[in-house]
PDB file of N, CA and C in Angstrom:
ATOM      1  N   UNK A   1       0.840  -1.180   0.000  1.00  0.00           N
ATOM      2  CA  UNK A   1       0.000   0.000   0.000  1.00  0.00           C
ATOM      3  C   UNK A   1       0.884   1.241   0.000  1.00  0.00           C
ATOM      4  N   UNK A   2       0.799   2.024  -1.381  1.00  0.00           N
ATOM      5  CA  UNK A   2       1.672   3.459  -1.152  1.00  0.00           C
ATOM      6  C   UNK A   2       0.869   3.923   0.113  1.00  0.00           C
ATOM      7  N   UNK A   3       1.548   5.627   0.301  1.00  0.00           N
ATOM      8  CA  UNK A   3       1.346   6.568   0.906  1.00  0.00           C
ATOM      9  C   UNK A   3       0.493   7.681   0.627  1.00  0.00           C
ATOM     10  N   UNK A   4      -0.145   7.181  -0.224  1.00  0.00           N
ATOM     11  CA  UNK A   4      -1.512   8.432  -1.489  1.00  0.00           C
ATOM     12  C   UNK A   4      -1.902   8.712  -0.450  1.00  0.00           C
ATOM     13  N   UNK A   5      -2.342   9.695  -0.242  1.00  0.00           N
ATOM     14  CA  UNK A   5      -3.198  10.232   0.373  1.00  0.00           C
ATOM     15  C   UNK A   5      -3.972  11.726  -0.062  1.00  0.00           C
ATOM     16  N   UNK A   6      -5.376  12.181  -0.122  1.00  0.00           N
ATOM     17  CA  UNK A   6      -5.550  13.300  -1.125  1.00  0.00           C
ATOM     18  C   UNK A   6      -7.356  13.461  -0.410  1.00  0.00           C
ATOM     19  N   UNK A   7      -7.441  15.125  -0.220  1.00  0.00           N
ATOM     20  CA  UNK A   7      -8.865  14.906  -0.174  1.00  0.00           C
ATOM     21  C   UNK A   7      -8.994  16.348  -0.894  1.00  0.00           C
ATOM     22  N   UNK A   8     -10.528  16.071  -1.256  1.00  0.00           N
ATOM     23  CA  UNK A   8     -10.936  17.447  -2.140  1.00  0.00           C
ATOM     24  C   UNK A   8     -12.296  17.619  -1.763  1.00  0.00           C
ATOM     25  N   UNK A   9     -12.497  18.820  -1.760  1.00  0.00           N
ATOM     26  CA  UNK A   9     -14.242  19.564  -0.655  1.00  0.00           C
ATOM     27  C   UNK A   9     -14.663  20.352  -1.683  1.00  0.00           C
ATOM     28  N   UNK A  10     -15.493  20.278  -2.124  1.00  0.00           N
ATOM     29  CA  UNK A  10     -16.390  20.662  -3.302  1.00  0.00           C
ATOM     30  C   UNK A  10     -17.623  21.751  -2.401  1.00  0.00           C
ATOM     31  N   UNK A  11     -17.123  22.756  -2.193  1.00  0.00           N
ATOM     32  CA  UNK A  11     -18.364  23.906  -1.897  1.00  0.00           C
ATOM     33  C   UNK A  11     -18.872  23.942  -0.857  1.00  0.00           C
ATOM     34  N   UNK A  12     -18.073  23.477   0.359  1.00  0.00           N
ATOM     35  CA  UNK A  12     -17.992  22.485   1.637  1.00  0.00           C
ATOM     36  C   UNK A  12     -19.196  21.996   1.988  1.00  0.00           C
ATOM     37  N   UNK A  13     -19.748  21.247   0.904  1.00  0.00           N
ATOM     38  CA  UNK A  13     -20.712  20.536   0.899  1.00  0.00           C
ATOM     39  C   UNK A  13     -20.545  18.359   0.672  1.00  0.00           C
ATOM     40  N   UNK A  14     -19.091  18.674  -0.186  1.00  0.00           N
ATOM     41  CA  UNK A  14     -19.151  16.845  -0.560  1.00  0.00           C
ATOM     42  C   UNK A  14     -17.540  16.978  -0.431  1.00  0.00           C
ATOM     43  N   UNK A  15     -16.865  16.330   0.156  1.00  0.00           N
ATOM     44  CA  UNK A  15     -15.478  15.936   0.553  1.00  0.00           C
ATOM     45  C   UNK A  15     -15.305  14.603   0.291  1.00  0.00           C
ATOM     46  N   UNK A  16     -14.194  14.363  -0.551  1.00  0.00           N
ATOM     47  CA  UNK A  16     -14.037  13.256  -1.251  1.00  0.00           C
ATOM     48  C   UNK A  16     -12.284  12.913  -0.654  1.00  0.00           C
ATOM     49  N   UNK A  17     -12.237  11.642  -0.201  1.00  0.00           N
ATOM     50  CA  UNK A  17     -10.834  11.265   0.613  1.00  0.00           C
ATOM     51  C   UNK A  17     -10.574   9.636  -0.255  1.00  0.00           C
ATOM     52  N   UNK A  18      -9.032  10.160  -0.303  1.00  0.00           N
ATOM     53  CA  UNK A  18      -8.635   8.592  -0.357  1.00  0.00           C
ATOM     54  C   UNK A  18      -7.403   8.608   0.498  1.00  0.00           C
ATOM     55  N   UNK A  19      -7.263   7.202   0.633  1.00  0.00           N
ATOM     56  CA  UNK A  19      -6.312   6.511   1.709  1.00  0.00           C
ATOM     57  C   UNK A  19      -6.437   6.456   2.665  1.00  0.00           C
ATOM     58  N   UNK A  20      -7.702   6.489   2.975  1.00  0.00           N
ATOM     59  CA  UNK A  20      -8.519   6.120   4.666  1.00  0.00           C
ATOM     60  C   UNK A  20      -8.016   4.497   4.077  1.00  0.00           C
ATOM     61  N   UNK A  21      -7.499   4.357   5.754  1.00  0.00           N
ATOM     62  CA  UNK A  21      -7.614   3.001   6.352  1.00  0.00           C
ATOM     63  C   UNK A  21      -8.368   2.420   7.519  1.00  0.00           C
ATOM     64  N   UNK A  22      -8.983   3.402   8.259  1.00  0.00           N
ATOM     65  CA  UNK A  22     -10.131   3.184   9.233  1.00  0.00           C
ATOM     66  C   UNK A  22     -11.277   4.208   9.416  1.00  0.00           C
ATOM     67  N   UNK A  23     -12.174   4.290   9.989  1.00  0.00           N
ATOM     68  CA  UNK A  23     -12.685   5.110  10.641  1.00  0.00           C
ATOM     69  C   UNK A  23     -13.100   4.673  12.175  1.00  0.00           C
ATOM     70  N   UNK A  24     -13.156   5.654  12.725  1.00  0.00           N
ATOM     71  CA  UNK A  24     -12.968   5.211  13.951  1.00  0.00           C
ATOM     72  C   UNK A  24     -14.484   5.926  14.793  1.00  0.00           C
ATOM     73  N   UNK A  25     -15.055   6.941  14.063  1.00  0.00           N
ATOM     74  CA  UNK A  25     -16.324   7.045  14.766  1.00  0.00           C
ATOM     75  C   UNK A  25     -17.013   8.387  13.431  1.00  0.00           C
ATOM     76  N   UNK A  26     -18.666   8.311  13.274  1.00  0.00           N
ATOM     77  CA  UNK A  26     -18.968   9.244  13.024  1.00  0.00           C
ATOM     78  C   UNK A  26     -20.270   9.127  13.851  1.00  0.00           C
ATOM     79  N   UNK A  27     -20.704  11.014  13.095  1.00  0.00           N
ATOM     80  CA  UNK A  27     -21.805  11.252  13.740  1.00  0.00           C
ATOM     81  C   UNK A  27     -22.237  12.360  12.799  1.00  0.00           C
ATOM     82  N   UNK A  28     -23.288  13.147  12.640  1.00  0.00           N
ATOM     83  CA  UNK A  28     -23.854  14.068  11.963  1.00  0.00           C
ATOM     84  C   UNK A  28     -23.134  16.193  12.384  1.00  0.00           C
ATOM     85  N   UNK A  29     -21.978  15.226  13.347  1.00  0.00           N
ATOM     86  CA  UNK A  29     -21.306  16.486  13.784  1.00  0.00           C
ATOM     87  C   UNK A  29     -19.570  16.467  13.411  1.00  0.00           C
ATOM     88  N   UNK A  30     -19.275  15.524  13.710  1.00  0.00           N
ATOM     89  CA  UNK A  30     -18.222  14.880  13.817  1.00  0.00           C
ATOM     90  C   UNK A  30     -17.618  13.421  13.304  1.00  0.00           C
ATOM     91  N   UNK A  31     -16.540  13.147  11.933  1.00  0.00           N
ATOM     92  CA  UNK A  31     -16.083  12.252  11.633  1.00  0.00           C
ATOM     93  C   UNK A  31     -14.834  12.079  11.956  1.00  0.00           C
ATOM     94  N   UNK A  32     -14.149  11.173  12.845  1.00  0.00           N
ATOM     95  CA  UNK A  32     -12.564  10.855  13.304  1.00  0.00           C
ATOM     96  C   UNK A  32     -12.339   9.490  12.631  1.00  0.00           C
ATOM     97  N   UNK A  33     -11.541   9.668  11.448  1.00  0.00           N
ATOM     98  CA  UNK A  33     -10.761   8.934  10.179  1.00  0.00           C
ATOM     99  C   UNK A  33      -9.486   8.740  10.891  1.00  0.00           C
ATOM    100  N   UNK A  34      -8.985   7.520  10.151  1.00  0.00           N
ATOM    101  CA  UNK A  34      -7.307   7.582   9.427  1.00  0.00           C
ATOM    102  C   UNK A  34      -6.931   7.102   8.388  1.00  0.00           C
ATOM    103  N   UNK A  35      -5.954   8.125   7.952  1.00  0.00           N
ATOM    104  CA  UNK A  35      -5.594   8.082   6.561  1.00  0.00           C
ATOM    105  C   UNK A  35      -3.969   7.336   7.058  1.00  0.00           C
ATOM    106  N   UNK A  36      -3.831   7.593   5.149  1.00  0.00           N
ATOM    107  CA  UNK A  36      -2.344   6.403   5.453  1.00  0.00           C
ATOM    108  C   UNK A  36      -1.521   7.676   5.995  1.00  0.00           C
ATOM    109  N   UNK A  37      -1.826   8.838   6.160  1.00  0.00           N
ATOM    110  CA  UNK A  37      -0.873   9.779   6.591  1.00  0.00           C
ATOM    111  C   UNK A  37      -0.754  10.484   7.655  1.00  0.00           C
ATOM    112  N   UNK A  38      -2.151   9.655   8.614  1.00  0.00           N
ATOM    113  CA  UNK A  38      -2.454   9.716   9.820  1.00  0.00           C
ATOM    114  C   UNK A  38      -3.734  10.396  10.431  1.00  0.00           C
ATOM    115  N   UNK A  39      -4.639  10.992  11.213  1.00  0.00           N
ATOM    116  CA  UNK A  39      -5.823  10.871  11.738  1.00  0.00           C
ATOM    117  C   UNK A  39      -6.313  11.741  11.140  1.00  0.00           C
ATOM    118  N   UNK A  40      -7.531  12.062  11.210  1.00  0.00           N
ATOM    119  CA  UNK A  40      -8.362  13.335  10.187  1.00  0.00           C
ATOM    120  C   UNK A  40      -9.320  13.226  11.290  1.00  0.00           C
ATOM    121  N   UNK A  41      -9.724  14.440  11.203  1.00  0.00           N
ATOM    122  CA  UNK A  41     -10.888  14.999  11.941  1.00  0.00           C
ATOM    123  C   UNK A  41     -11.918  15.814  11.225  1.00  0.00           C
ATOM    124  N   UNK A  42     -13.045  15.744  11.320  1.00  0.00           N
ATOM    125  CA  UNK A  42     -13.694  16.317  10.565  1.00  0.00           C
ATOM    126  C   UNK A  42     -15.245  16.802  10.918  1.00  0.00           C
ATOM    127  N   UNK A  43     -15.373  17.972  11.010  1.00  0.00           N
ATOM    128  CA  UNK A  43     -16.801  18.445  11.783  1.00  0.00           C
ATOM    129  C   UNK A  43     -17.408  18.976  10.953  1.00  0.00           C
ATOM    130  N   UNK A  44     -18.953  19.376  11.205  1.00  0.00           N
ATOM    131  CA  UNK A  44     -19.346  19.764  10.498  1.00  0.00           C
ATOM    132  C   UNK A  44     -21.095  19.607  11.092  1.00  0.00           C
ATOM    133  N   UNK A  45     -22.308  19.881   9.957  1.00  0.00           N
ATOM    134  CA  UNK A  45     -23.589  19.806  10.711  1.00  0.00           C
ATOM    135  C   UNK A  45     -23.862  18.708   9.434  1.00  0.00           C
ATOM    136  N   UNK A  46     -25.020  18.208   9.743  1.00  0.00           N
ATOM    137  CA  UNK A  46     -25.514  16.950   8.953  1.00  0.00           C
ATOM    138  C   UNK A  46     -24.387  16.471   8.351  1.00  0.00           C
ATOM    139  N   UNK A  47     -23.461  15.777   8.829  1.00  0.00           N
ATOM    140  CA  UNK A  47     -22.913  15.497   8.144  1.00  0.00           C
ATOM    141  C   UNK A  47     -23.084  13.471   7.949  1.00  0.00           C
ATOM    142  N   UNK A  48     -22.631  12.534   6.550  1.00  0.00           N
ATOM    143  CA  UNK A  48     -23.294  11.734   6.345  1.00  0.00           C
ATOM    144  C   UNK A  48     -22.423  11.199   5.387  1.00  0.00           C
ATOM    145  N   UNK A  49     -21.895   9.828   5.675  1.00  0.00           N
ATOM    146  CA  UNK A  49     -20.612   8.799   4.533  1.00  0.00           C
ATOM    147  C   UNK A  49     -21.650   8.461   3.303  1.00  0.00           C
ATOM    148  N   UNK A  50     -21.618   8.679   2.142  1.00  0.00           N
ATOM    149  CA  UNK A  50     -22.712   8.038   1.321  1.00  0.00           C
ATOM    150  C   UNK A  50     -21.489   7.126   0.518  1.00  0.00           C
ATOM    151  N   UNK A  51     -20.424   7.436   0.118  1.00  0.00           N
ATOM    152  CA  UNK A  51     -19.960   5.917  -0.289  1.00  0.00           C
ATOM    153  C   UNK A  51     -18.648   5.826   0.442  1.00  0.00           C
ATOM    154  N   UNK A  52     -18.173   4.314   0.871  1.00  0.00           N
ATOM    155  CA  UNK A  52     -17.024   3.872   1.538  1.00  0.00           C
ATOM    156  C   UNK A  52     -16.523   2.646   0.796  1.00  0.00           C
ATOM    157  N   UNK A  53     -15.348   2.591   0.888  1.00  0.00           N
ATOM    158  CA  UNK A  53     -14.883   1.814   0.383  1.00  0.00           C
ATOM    159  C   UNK A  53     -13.605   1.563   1.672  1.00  0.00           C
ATOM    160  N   UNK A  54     -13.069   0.575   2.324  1.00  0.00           N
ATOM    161  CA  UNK A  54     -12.142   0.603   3.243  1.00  0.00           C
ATOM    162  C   UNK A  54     -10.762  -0.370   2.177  1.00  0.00           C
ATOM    163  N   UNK A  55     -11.580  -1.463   1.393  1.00  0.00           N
ATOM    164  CA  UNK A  55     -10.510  -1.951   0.133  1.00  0.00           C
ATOM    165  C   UNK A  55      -9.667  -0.860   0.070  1.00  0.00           C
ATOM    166  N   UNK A  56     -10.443   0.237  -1.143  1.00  0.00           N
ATOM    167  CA  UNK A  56      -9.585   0.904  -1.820  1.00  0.00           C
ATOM    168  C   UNK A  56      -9.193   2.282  -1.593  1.00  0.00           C
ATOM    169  N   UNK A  57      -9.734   2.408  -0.212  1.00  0.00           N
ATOM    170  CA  UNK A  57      -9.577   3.100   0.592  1.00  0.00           C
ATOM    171  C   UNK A  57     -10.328   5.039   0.407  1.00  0.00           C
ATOM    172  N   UNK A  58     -11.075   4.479  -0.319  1.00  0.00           N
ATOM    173  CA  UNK A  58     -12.207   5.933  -0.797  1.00  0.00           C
ATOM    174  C   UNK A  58     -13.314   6.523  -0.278  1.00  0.00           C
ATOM    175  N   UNK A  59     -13.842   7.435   0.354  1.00  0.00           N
ATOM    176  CA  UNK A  59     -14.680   7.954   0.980  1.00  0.00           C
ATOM    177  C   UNK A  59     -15.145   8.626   0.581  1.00  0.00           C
ATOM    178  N   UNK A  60     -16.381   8.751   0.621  1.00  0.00           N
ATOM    179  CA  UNK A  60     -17.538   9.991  -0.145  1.00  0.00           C
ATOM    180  C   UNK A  60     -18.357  10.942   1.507  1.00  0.00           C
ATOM    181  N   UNK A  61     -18.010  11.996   1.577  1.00  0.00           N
ATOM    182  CA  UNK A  61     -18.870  12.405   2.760  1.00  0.00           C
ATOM    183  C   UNK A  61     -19.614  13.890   2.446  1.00  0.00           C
ATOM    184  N   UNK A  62     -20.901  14.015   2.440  1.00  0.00           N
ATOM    185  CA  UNK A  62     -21.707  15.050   2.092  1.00  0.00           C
ATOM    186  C   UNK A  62     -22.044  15.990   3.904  1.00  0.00           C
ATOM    187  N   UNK A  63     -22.570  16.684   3.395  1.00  0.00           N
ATOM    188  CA  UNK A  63     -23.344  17.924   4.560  1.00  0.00           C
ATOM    189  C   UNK A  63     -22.451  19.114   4.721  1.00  0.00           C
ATOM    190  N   UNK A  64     -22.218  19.891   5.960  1.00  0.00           N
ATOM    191  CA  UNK A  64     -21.799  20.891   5.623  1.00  0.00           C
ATOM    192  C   UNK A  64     -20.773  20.893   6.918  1.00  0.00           C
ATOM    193  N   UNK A  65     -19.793  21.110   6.079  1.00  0.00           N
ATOM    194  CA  UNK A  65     -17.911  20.779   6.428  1.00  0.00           C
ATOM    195  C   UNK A  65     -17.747  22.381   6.948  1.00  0.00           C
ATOM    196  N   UNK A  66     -17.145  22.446   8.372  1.00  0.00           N
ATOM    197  CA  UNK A  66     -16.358  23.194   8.850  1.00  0.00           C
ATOM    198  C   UNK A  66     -15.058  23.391   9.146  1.00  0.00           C
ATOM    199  N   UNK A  67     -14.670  22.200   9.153  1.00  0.00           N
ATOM    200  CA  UNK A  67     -13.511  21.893   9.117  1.00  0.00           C
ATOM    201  C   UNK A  67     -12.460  20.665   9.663  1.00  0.00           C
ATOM    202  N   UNK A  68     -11.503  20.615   8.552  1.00  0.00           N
ATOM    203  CA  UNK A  68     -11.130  19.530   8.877  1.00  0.00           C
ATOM    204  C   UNK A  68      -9.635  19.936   9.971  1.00  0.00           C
ATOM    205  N   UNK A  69      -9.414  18.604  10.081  1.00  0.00           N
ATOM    206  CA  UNK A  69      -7.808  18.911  11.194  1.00  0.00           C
ATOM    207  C   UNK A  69      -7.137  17.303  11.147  1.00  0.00           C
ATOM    208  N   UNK A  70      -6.081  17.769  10.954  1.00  0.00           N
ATOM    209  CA  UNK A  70      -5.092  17.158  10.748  1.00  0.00           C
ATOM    210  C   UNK A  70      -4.122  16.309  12.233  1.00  0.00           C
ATOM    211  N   UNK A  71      -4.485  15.243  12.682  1.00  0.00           N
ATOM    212  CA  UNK A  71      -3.191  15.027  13.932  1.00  0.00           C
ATOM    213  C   UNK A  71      -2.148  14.519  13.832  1.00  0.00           C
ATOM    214  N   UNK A  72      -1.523  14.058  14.587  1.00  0.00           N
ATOM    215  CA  UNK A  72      -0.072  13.848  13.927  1.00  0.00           C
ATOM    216  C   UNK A  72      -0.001  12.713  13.232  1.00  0.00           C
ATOM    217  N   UNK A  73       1.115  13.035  12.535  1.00  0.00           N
ATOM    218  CA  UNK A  73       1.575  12.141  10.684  1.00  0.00           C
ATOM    219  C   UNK A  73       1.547  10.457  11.233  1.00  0.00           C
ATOM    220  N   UNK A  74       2.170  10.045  12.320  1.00  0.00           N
ATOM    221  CA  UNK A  74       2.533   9.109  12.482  1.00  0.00           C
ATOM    222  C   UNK A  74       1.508   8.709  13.261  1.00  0.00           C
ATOM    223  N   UNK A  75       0.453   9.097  13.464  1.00  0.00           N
ATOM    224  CA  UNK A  75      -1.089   8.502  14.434  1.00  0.00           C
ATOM    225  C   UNK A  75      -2.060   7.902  13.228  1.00  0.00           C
ATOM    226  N   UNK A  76      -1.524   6.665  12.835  1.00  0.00           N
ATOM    227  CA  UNK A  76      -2.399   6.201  12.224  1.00  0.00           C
ATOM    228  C   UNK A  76      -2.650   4.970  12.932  1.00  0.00           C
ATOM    229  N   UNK A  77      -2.669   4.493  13.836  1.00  0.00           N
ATOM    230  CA  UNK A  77      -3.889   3.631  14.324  1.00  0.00           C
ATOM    231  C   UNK A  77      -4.719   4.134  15.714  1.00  0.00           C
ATOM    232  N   UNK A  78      -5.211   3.379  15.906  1.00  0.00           N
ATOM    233  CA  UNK A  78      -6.596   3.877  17.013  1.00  0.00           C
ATOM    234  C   UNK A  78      -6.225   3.902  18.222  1.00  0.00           C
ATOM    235  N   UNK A  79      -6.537   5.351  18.756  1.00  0.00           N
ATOM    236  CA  UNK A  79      -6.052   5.705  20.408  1.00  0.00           C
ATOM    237  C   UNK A  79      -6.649   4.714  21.241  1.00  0.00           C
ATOM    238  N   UNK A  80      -5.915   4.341  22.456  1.00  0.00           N
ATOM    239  CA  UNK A  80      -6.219   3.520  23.258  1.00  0.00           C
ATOM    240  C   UNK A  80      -7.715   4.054  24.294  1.00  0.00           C
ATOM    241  N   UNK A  81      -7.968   3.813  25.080  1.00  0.00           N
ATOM    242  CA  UNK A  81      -9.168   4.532  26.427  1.00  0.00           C
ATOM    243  C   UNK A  81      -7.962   6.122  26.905  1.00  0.00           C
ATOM    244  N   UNK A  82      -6.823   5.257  27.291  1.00  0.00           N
ATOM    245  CA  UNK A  82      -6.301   7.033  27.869  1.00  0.00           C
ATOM    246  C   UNK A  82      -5.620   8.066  26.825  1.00  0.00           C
ATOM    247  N   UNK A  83      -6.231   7.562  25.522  1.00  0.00           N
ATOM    248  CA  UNK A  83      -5.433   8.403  24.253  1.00  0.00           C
ATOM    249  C   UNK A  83      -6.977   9.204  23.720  1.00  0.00           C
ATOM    250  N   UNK A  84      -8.090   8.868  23.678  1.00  0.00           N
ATOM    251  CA  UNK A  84      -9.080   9.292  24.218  1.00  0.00           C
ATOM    252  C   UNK A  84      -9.864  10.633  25.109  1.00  0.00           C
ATOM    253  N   UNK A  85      -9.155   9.882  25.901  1.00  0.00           N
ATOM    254  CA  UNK A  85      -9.403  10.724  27.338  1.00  0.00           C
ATOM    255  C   UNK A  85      -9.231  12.054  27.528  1.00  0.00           C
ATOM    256  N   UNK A  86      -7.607  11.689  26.869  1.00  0.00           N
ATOM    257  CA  UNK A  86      -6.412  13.190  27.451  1.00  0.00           C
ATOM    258  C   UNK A  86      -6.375  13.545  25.720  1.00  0.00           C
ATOM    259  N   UNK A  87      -7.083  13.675  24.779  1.00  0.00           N
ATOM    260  CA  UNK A  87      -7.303  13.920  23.430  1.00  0.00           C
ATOM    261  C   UNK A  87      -7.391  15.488  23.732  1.00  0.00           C
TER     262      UNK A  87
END
């Protein structure tokens, strides 16, 4: 698996990601991803995955994007209970 990683927000209405390798929680406020280049955060109101793919690692997410955030490069797998916590 390269290191691709790429997302593009269309009118911050449809945000399109590749090189997710997990997701780790959503909600209509809040999506916490990881990419191959490490965690993504992503808020927003209605917000809603309409296509996933974890294979090929492609994500389709609609509603209205406030913003995303970036954590560190090398946090690509899933915080433990006290990684969580003290987040």
């Amino acid at each position: 698996m390269n290191e691709r990683h790429n997302a593009i927000l269309e009118d911050r209405s449809k945000l399109t990601l590749t090189g997710v390798t997990d997701v780790d929680s959503f909600d209509e406020k809040l999506v916490v991803l990881y990419t191959q280049l490490g965690e993504l955060v992503i808020k927003g109101r209605g917000l809603h995955v309409s296509e996933m793919s974890l294979e090929s690692g492609d994500l389709t997410l609609e509603g209205d994007v406030s913003s995303l955030s970036y954590g560190e490069r090398d946090a690509t797998k899933k915080l433990g209970f006290f990684g969580k916590l003290f987040r």
